[in-house]
N, C-alpha and C. Protein backbone atom coordinates (compact mmCIF):
# COMPACT_ATOMS: atom_id res chain seq x y z
N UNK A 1 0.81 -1.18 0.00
CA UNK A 1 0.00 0.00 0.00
C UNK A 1 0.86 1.26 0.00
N UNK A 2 1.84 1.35 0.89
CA UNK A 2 3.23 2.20 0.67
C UNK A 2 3.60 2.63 -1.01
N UNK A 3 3.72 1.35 -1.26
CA UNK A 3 4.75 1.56 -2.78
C UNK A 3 3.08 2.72 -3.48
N UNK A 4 2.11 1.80 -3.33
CA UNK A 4 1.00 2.51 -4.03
C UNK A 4 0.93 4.01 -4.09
N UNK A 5 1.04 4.26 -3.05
CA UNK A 5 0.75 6.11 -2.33
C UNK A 5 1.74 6.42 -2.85
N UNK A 6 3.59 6.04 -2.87
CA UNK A 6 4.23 6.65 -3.67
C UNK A 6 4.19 7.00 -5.01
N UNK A 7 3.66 5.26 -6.42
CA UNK A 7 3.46 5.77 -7.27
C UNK A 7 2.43 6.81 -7.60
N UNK A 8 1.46 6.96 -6.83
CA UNK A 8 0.27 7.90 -6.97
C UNK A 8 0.30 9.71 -6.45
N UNK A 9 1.49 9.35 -5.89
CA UNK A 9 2.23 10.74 -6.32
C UNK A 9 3.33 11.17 -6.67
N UNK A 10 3.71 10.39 -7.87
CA UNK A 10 4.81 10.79 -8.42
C UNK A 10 3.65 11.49 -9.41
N UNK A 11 2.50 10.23 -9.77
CA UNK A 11 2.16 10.64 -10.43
C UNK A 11 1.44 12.03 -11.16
N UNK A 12 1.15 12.18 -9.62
CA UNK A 12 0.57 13.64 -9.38
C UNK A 12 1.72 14.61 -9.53
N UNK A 13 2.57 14.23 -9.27
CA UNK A 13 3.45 15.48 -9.08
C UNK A 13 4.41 15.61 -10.80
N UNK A 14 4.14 14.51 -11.34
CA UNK A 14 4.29 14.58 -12.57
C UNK A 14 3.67 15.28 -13.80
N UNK A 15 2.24 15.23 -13.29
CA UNK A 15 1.05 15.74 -14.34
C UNK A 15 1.30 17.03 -13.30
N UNK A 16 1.62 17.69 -12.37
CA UNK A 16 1.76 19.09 -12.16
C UNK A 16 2.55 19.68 -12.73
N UNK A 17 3.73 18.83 -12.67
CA UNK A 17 4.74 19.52 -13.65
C UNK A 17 4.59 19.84 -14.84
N UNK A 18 4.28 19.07 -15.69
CA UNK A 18 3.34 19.30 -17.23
C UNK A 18 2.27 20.38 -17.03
N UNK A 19 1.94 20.40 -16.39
CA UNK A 19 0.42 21.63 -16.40
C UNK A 19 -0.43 21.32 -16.86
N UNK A 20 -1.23 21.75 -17.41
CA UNK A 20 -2.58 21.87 -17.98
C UNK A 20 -2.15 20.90 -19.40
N UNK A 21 -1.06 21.08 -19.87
CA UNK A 21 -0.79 20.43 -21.52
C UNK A 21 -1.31 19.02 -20.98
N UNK A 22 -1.00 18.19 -19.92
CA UNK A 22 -1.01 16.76 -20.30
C UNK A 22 -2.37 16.59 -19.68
N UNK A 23 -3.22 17.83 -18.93
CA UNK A 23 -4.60 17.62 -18.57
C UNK A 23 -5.45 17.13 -19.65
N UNK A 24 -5.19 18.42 -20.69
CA UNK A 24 -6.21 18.70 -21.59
C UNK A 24 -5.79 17.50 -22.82
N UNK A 25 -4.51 16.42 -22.66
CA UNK A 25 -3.79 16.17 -23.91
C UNK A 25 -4.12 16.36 -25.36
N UNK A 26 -2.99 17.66 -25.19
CA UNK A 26 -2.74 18.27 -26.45
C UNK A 26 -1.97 17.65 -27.26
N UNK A 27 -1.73 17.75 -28.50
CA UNK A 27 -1.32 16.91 -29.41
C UNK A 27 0.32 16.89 -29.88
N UNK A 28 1.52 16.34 -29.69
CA UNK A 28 2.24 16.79 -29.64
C UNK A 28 3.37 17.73 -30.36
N UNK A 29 2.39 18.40 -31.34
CA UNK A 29 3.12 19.09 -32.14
C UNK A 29 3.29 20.27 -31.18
N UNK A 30 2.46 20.60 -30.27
CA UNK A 30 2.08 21.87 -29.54
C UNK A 30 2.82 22.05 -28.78
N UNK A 31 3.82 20.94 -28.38
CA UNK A 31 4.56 21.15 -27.41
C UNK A 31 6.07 21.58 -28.02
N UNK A 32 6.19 22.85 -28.36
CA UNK A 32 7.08 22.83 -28.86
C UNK A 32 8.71 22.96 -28.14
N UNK A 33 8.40 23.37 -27.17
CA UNK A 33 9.85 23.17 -26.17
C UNK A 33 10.29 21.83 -26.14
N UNK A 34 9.46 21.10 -25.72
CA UNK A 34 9.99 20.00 -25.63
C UNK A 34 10.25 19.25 -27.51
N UNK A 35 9.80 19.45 -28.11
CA UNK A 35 10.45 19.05 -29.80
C UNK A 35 11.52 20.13 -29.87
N UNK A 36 11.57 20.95 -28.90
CA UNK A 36 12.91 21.84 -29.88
C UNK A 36 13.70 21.66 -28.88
N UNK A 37 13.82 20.98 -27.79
CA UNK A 37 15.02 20.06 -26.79
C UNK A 37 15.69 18.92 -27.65
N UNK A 38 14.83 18.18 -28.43
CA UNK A 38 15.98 17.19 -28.88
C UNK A 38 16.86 17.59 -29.65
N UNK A 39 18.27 17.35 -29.18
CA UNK A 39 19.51 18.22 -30.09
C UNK A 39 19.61 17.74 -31.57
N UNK A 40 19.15 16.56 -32.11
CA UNK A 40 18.89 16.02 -33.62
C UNK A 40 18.03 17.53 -34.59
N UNK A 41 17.17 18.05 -33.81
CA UNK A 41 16.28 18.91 -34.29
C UNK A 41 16.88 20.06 -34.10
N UNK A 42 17.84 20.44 -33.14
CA UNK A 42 18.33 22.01 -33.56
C UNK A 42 19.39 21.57 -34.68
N UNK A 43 20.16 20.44 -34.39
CA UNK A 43 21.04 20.57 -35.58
C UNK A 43 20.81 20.72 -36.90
N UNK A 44 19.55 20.31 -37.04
CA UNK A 44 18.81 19.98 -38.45
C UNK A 44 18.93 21.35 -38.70
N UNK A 45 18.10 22.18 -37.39
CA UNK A 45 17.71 23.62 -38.10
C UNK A 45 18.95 24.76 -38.16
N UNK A 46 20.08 24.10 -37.46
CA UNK A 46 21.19 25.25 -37.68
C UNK A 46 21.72 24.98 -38.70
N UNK A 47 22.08 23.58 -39.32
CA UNK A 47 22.42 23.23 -40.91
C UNK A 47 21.57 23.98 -41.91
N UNK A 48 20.49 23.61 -41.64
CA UNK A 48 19.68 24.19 -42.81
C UNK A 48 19.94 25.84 -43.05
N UNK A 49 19.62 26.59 -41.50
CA UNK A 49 19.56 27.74 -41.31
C UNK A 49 20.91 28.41 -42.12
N UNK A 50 22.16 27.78 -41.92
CA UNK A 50 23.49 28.10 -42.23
C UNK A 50 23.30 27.63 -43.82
N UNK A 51 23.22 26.51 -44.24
CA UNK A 51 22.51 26.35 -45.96
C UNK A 51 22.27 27.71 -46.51
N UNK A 52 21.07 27.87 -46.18
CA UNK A 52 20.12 29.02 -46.49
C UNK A 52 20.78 30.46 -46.70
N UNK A 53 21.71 30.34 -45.62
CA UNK A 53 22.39 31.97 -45.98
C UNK A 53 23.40 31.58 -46.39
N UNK A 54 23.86 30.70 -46.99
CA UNK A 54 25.36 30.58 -47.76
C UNK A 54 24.68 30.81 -49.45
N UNK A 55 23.79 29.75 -49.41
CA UNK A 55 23.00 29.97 -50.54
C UNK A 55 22.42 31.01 -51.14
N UNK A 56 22.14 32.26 -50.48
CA UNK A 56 21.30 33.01 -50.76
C UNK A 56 22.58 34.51 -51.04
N UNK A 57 23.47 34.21 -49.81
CA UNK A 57 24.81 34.92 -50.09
C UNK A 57 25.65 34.29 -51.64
N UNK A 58 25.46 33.54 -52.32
CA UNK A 58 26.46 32.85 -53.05
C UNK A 58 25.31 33.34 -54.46
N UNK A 59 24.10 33.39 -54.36
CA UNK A 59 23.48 33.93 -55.23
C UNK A 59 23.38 35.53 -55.36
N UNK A 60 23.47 36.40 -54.41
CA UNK A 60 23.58 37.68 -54.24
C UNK A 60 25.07 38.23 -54.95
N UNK A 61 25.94 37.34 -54.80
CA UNK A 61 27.36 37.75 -55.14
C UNK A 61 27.52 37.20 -56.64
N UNK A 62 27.08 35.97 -57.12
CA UNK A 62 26.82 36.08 -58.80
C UNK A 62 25.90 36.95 -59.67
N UNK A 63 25.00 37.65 -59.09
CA UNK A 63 23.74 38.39 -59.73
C UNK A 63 24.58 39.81 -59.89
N UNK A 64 25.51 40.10 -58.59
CA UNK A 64 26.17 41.19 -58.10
C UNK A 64 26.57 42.01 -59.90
N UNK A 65 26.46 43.05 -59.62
CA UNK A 65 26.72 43.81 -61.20
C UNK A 65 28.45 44.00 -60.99
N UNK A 66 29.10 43.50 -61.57
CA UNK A 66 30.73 43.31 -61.84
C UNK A 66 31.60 44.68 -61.81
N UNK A 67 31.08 45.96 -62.34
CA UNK A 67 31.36 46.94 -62.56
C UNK A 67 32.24 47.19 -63.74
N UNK A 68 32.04 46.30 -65.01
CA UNK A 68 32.81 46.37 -65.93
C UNK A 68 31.85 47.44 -66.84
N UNK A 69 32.70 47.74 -68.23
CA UNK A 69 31.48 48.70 -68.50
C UNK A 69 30.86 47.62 -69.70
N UNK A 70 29.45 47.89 -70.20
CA UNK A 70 28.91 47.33 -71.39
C UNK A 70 29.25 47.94 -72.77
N UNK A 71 29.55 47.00 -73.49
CA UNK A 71 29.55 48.16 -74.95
C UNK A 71 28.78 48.78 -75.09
N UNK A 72 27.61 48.97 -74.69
CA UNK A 72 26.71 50.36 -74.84
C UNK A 72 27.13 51.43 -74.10
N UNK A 73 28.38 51.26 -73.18
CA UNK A 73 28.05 52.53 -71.99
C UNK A 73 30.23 52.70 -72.82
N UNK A 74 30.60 52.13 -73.77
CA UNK A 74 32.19 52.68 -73.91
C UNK A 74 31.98 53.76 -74.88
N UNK A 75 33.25 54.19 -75.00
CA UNK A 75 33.22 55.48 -75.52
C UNK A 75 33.36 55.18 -76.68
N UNK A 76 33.39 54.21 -77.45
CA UNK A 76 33.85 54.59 -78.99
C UNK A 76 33.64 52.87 -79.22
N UNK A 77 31.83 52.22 -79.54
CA UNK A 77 31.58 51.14 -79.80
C UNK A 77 32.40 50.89 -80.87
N UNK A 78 32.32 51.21 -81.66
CA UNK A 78 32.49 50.78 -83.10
C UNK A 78 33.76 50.00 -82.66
N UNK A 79 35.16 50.24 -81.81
CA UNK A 79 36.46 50.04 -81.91
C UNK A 79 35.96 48.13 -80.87
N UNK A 80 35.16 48.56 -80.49
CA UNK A 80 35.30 47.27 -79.73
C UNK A 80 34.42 45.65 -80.28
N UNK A 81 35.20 44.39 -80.15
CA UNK A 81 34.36 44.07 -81.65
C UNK A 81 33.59 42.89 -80.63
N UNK A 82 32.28 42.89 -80.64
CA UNK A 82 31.45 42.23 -79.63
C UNK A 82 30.81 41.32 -80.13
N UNK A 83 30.15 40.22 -79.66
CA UNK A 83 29.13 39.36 -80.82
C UNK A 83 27.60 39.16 -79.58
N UNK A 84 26.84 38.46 -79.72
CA UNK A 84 25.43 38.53 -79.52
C UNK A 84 25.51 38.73 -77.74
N UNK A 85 26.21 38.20 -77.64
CA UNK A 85 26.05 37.90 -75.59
C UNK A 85 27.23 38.76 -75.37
N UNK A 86 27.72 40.25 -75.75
CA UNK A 86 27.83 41.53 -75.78
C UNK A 86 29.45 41.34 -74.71
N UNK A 87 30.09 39.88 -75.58
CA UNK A 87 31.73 40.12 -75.18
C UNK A 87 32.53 40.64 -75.77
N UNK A 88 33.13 41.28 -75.07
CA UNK A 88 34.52 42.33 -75.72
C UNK A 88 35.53 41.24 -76.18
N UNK A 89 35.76 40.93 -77.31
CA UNK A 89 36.82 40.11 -77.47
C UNK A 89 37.74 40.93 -77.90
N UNK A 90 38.41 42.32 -77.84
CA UNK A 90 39.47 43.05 -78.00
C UNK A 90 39.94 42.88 -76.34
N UNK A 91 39.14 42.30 -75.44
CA UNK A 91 40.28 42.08 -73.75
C UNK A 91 40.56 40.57 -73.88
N UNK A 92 40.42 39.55 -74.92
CA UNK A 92 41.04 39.10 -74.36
C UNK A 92 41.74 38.18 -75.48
N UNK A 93 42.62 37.19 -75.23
CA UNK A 93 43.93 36.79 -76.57
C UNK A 93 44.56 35.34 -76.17
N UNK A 94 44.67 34.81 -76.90
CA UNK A 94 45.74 33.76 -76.98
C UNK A 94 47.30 34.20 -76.72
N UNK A 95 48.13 33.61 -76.07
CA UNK A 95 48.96 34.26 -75.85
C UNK A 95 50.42 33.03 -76.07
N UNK A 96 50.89 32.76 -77.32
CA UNK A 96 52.07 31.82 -77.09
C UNK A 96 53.57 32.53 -76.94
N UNK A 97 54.09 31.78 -76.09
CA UNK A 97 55.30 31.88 -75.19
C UNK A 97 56.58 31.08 -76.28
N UNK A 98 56.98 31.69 -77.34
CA UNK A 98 57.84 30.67 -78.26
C UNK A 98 59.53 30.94 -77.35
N UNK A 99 60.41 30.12 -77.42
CA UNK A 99 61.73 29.90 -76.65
C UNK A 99 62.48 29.97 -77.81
N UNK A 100 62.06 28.06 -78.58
CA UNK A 100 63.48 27.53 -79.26
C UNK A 100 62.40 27.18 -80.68
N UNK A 101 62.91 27.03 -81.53
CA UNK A 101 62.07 26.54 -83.16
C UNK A 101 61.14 25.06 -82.63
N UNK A 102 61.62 24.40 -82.04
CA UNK A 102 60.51 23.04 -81.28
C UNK A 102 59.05 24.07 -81.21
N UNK A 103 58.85 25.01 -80.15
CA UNK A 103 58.36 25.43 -79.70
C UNK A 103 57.57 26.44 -80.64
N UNK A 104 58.25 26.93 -81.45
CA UNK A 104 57.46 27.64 -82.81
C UNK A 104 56.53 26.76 -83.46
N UNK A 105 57.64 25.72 -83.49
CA UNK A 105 56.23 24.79 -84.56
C UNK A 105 54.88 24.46 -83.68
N UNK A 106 55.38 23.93 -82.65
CA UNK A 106 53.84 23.86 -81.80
C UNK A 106 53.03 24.99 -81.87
N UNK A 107 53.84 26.03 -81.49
CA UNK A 107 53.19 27.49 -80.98
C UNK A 107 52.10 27.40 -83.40
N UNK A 108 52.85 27.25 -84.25
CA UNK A 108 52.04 27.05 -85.15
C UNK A 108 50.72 26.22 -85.27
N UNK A 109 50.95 25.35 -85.01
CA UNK A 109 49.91 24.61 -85.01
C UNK A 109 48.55 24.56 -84.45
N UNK A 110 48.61 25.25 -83.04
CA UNK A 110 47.85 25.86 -82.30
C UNK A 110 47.18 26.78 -83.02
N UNK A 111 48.09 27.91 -83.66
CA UNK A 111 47.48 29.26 -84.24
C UNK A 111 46.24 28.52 -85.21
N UNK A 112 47.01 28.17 -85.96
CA UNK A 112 46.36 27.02 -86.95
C UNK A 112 44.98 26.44 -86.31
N UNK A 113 44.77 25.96 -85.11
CA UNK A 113 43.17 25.28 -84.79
C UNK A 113 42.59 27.00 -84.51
N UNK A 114 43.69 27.47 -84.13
CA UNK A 114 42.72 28.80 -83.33
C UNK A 114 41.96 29.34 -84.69
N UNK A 115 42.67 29.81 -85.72
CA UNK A 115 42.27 30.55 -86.90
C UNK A 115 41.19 29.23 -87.33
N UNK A 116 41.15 28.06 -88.09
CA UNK A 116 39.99 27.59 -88.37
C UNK A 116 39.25 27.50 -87.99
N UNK A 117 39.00 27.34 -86.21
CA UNK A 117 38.19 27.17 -85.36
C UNK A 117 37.17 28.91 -85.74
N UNK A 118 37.79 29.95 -86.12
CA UNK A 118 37.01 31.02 -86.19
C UNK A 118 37.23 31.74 -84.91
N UNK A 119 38.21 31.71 -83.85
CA UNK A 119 37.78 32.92 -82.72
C UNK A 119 38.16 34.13 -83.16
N UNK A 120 37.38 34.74 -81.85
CA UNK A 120 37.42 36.00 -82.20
C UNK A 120 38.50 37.09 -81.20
N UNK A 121 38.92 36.00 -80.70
CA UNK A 121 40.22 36.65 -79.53
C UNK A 121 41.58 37.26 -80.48
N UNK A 122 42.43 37.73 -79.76
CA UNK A 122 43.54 38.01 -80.87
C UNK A 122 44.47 37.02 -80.35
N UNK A 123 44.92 36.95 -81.53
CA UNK A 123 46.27 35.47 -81.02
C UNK A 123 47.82 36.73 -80.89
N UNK A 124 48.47 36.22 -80.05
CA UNK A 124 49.89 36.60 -79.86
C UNK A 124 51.06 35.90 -79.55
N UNK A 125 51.84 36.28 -80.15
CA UNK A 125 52.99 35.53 -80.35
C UNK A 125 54.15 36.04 -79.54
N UNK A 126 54.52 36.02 -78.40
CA UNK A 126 55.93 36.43 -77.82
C UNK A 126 57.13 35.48 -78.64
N UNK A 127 58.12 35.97 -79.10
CA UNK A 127 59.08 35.20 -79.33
C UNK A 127 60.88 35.85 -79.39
N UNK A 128 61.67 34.97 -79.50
CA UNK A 128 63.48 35.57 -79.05
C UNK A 128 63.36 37.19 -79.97
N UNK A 129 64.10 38.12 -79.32
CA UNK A 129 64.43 39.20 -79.74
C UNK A 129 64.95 38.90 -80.78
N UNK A 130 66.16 38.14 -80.60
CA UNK A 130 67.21 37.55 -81.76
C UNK A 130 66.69 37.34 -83.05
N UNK A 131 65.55 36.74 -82.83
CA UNK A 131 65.00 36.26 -84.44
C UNK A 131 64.08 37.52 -85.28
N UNK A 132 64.48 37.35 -86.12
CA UNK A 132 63.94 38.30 -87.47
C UNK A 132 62.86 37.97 -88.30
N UNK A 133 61.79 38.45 -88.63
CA UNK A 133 61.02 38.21 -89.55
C UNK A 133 61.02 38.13 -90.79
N UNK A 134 60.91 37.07 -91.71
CA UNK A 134 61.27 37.18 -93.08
C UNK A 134 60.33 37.92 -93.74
N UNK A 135 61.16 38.78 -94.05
CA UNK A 135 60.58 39.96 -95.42
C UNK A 135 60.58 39.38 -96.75
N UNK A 136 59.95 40.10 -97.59
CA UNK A 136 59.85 39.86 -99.16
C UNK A 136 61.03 39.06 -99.72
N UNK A 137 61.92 40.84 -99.82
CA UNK A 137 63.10 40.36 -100.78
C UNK A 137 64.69 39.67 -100.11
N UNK A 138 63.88 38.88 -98.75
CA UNK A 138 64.90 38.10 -98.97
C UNK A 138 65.34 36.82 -99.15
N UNK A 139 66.75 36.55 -99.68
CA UNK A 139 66.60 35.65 -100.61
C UNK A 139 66.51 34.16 -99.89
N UNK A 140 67.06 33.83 -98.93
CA UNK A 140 67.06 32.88 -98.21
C UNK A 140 66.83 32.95 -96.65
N UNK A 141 65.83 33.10 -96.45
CA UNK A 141 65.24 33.30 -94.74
C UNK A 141 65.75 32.05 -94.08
N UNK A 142 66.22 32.47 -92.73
CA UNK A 142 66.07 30.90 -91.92
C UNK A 142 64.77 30.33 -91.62
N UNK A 143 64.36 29.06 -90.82
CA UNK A 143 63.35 28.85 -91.02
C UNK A 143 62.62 29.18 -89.73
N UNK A 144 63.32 29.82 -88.86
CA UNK A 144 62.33 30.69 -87.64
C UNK A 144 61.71 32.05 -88.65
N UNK A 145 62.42 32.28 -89.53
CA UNK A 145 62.00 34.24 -89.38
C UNK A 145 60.76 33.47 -90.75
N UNK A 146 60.79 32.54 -91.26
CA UNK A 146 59.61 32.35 -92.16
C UNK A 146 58.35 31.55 -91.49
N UNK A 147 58.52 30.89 -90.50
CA UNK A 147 57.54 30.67 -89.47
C UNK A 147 56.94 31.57 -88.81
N UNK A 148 57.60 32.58 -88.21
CA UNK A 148 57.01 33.62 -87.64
C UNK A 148 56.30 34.48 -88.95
N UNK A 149 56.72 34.76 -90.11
CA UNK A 149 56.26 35.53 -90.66
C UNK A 149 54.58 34.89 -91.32
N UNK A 150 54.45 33.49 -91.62
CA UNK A 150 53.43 32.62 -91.57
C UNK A 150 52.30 33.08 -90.33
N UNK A 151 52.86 32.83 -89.36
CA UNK A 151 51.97 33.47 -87.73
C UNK A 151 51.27 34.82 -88.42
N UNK A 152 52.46 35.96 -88.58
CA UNK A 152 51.87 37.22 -88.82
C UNK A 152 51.04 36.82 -90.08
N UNK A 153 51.18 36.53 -90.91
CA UNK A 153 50.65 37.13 -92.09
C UNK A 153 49.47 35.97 -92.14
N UNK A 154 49.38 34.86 -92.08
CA UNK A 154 48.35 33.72 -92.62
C UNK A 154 47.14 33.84 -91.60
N UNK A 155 47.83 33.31 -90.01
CA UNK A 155 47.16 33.56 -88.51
C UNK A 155 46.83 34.31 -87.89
N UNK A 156 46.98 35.69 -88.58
CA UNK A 156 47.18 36.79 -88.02
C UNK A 156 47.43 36.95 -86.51
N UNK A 157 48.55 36.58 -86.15
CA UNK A 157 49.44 36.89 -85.27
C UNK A 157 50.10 38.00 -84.75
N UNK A 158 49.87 38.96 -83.64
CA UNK A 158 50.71 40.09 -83.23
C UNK A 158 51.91 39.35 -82.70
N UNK A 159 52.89 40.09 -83.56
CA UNK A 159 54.08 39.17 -82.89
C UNK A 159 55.05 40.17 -81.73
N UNK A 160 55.25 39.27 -80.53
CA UNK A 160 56.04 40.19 -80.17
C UNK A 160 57.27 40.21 -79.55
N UNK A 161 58.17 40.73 -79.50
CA UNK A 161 59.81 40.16 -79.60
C UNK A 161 59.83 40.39 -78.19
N UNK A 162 60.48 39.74 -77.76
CA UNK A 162 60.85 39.67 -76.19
C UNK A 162 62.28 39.11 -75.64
N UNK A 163 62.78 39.44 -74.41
CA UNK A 163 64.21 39.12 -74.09
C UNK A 163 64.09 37.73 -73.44
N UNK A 164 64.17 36.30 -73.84
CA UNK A 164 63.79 35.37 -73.35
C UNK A 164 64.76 35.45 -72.12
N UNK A 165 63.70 35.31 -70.38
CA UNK A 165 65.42 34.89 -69.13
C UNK A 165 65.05 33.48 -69.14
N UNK A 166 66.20 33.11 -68.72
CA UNK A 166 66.44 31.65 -68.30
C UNK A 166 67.08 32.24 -66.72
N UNK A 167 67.20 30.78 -65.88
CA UNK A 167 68.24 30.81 -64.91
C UNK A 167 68.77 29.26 -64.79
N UNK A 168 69.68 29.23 -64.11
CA UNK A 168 70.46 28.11 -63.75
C UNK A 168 69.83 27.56 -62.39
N UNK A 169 70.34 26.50 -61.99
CA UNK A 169 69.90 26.01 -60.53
C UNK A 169 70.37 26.34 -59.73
N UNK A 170 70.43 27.20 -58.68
CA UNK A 170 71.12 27.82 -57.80
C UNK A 170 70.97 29.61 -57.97
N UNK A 171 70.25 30.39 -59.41
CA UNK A 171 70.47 31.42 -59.28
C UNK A 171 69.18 32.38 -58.70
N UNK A 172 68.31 31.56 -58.24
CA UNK A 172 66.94 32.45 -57.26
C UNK A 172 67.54 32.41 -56.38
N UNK A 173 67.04 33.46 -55.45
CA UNK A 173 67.47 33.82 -54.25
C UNK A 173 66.32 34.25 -53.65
């Protein structure tokens, strides 16, 4: 009879603690303290919550206006040569790095897909100061200065002479 009287007021003192919710039993969506105690359920909602603003930040910053200008807003359209989805292809270029004649011929061949392919970028050619472009009247070109002159004239190639550096192993510092 002891044990009885105890469970019969735990029990009581149980349904006091609950209040009125477990009088009236309400349904348990209503209880929302107790659904937002289990730590499975805040984590859910701080993942998501953190989702949500990465997502919404990561879309705000691609929509973001770049601050470049449009060919409608430069000063002198005509110079800039654009096609339907309004890219400047005067910013931007192919750019080959020629050393030694190995490297010309590749650097050709390339020009070569670039020009059939049709872009509209400009191709450029860095190559040795040393080497010369074959002109008209002369009579026997080597076969760098008639490669390069192929680039310019066929690929239309800006060519541009440059001081090739090298270093040795040991000469960074």
């Amino acid at each position: 009879m002891f044990e009885r009287l105890i469970s019969v007021q735990r029990y009581k003192l149980l349904r006091s603690h609950r209040g009125s919710e477990a009088a009236t039993n309400t349904p348990p969506t209503a209880r929302f303290p107790e659904w937002f105690a289990l730590r499975r359920v805040r984590t859910a909602l701080i993942i998501s919550t953190t989702l949500l603003v990465v997502t919404s930040l990561l879309t705000f910053v691609t929509l973001a206006p770049t601050g470049h200008a449009t060919p409608q807003q430069t000063a002198d359209p005509s110079s800039a040569t654009t096609c339907e989805d309004g890219v400047r292809w005067r910013d931007f270029a192919y750019v080959q790095y020629v050393t030694n004649a190995n490297y010309l011929c590749n650097s050709l061949m390339i020009l070569d897909a670039l020009y059939h392919s049709g872009t509209k970028a400009d191709r450029i050619m860095m190559y040795p100061e040393s080497w010369h472009v074959a002109e008209d009247n002369i009579a026997n070109p080597p076969t760098e200065s008639k490669l390069l002159a192929r680039a310019r004239n066929v690929y239309q190639a800006k060519l541009v002479p440059i001081q090739v550096q090298s270093y040795k192993k040991g000469d960074i510092t």
